[in-house]
Protein backbone atom coordinates (compact mmCIF):
# COMPACT_ATOMS: atom_id res chain seq x y z
CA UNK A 1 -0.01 -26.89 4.77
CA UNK A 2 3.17 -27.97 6.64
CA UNK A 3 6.06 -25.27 6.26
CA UNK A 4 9.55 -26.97 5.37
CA UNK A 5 12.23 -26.69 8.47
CA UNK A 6 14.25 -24.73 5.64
CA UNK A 7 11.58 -22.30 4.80
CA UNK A 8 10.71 -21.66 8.61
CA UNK A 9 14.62 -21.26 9.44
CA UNK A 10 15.35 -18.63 6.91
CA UNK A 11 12.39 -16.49 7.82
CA UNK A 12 13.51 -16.67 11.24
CA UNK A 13 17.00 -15.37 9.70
CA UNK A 14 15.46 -12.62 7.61
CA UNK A 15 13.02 -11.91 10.69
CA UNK A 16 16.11 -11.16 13.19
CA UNK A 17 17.75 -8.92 10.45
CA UNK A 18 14.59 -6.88 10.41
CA UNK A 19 15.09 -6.35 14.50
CA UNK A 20 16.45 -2.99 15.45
CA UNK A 21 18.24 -2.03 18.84
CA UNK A 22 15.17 -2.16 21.19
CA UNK A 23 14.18 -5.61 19.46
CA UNK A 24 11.43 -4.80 17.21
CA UNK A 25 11.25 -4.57 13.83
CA UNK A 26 12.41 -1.71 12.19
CA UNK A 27 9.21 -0.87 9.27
CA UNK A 28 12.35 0.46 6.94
CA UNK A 29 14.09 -2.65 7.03
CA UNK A 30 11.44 -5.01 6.96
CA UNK A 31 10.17 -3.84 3.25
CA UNK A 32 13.76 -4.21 2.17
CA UNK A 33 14.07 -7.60 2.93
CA UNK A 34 10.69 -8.62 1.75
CA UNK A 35 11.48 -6.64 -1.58
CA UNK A 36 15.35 -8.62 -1.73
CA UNK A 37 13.57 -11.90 -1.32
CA UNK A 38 10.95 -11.08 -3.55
CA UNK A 39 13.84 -10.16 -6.22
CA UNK A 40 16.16 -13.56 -5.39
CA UNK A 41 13.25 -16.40 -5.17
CA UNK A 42 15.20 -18.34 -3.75
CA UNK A 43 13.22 -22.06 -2.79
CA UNK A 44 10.70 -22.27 -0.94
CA UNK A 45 9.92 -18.35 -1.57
CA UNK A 46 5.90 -17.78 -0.60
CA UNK A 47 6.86 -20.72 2.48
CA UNK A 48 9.46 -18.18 3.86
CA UNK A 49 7.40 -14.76 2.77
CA UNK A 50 4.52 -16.47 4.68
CA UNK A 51 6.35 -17.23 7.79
CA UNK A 52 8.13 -13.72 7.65
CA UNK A 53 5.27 -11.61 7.31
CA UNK A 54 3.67 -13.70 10.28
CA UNK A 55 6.61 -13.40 12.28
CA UNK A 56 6.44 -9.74 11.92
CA UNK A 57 2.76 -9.35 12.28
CA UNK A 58 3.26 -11.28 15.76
CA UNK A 59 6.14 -8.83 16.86
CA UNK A 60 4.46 -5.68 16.01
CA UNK A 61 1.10 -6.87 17.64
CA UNK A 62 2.54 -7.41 21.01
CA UNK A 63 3.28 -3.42 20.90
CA UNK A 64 -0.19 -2.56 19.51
CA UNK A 65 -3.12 -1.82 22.03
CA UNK A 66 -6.51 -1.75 21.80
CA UNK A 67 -8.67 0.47 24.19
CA UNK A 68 -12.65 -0.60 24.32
CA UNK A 69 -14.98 1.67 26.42
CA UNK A 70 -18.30 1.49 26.76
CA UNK A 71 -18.38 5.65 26.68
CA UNK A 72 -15.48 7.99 24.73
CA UNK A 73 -12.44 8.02 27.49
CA UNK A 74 -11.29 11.38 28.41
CA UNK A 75 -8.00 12.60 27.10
CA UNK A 76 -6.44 12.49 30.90
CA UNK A 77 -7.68 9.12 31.58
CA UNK A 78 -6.40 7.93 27.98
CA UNK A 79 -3.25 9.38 28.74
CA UNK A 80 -2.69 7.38 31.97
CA UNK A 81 -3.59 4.00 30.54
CA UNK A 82 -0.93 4.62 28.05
CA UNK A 83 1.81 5.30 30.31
CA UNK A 84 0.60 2.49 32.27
CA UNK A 85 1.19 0.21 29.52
CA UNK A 86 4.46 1.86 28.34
CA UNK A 87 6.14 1.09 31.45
CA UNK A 88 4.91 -2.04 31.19
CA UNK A 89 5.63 -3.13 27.84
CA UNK A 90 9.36 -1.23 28.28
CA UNK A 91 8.82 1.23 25.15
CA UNK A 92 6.09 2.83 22.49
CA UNK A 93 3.29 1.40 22.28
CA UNK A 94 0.71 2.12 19.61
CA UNK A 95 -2.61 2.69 20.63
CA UNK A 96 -6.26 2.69 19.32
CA UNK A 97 -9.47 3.63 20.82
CA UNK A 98 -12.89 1.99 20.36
CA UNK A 99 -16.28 2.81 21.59
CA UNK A 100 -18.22 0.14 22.69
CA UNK A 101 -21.83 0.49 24.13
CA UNK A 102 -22.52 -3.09 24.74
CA UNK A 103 -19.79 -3.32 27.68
CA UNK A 104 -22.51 -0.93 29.32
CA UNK A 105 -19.46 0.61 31.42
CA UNK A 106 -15.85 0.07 32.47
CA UNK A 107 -13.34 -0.86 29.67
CA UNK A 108 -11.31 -3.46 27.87
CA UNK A 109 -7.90 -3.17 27.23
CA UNK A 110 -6.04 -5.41 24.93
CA UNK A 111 -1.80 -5.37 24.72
CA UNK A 112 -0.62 -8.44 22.40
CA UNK A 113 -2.12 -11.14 23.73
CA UNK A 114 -2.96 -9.75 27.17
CA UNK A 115 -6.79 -8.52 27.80
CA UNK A 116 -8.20 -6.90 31.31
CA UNK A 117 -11.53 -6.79 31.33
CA UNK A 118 -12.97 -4.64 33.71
CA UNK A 119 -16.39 -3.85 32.16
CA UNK A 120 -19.73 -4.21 33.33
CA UNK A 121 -20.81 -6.96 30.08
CA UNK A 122 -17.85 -9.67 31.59
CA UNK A 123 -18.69 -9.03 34.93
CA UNK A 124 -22.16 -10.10 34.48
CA UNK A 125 -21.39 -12.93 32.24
CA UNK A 126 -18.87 -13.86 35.26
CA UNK A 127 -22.32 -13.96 37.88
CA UNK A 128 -23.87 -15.97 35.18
């Protein structure tokens, strides 16, 4: 279903409000505005709710990472892949760790939208 340019403007609004000094949004602040808009129903209400809770969803993804090894990672190894991708994403970055045997080795690291792949499965679906 098509959004109205209305709807999709004020969650764009209520999404910036929700930004906090580094530009992402602040958990606190988000609720509050969901709850206020809840309370008002103003028109278009579950359009704009829709569009703000994908807007946020969005934002706090690109700061979420997703380890994949084929084995558990070490806690010095984890440790540096963190930091690697805290300087590169400029701040905190939440991170969670999966074990996965069918990469058979290496590991998969997934930032937002960003994946490297270096494991062993891609590789030799790559020669294929």
């Amino acid at each position: 279903m098509q959004i109205p340019k209305e709807a999709r403007r004020k969650a764009r609004e209520l999404f910036d409000a929700t930004l906090d000094g580094s530009g992402r949004p602040d958990a606190s602040r988000t609720l509050s505005i969901a709850d206020l808009l809840v309370k008002s129903a103003p028109r278009h209400t579950l359009q704009i709710l829709r569009e703000f809770t994908r807007l946020v969803r969005l934002e706090s993804a690109k700061h979420h990472a997703v380890i994949e090894s084929a084995a558990a990672i070490d806690e010095s190894a984890r440790e540096a892949i963190v930091k690697s991708l805290r300087a590169r994403d400029g701040g905190e970055v939440t991170v969670e760790t999966k074990v996965d045997p069918s990469l058979i080795g290496g590991a998969r690291i997934r930032l937002g939208s960003e994946v490297w792949d270096t494991s062993v499965r891609s590789r030799l679906a790559t020669l294929s």
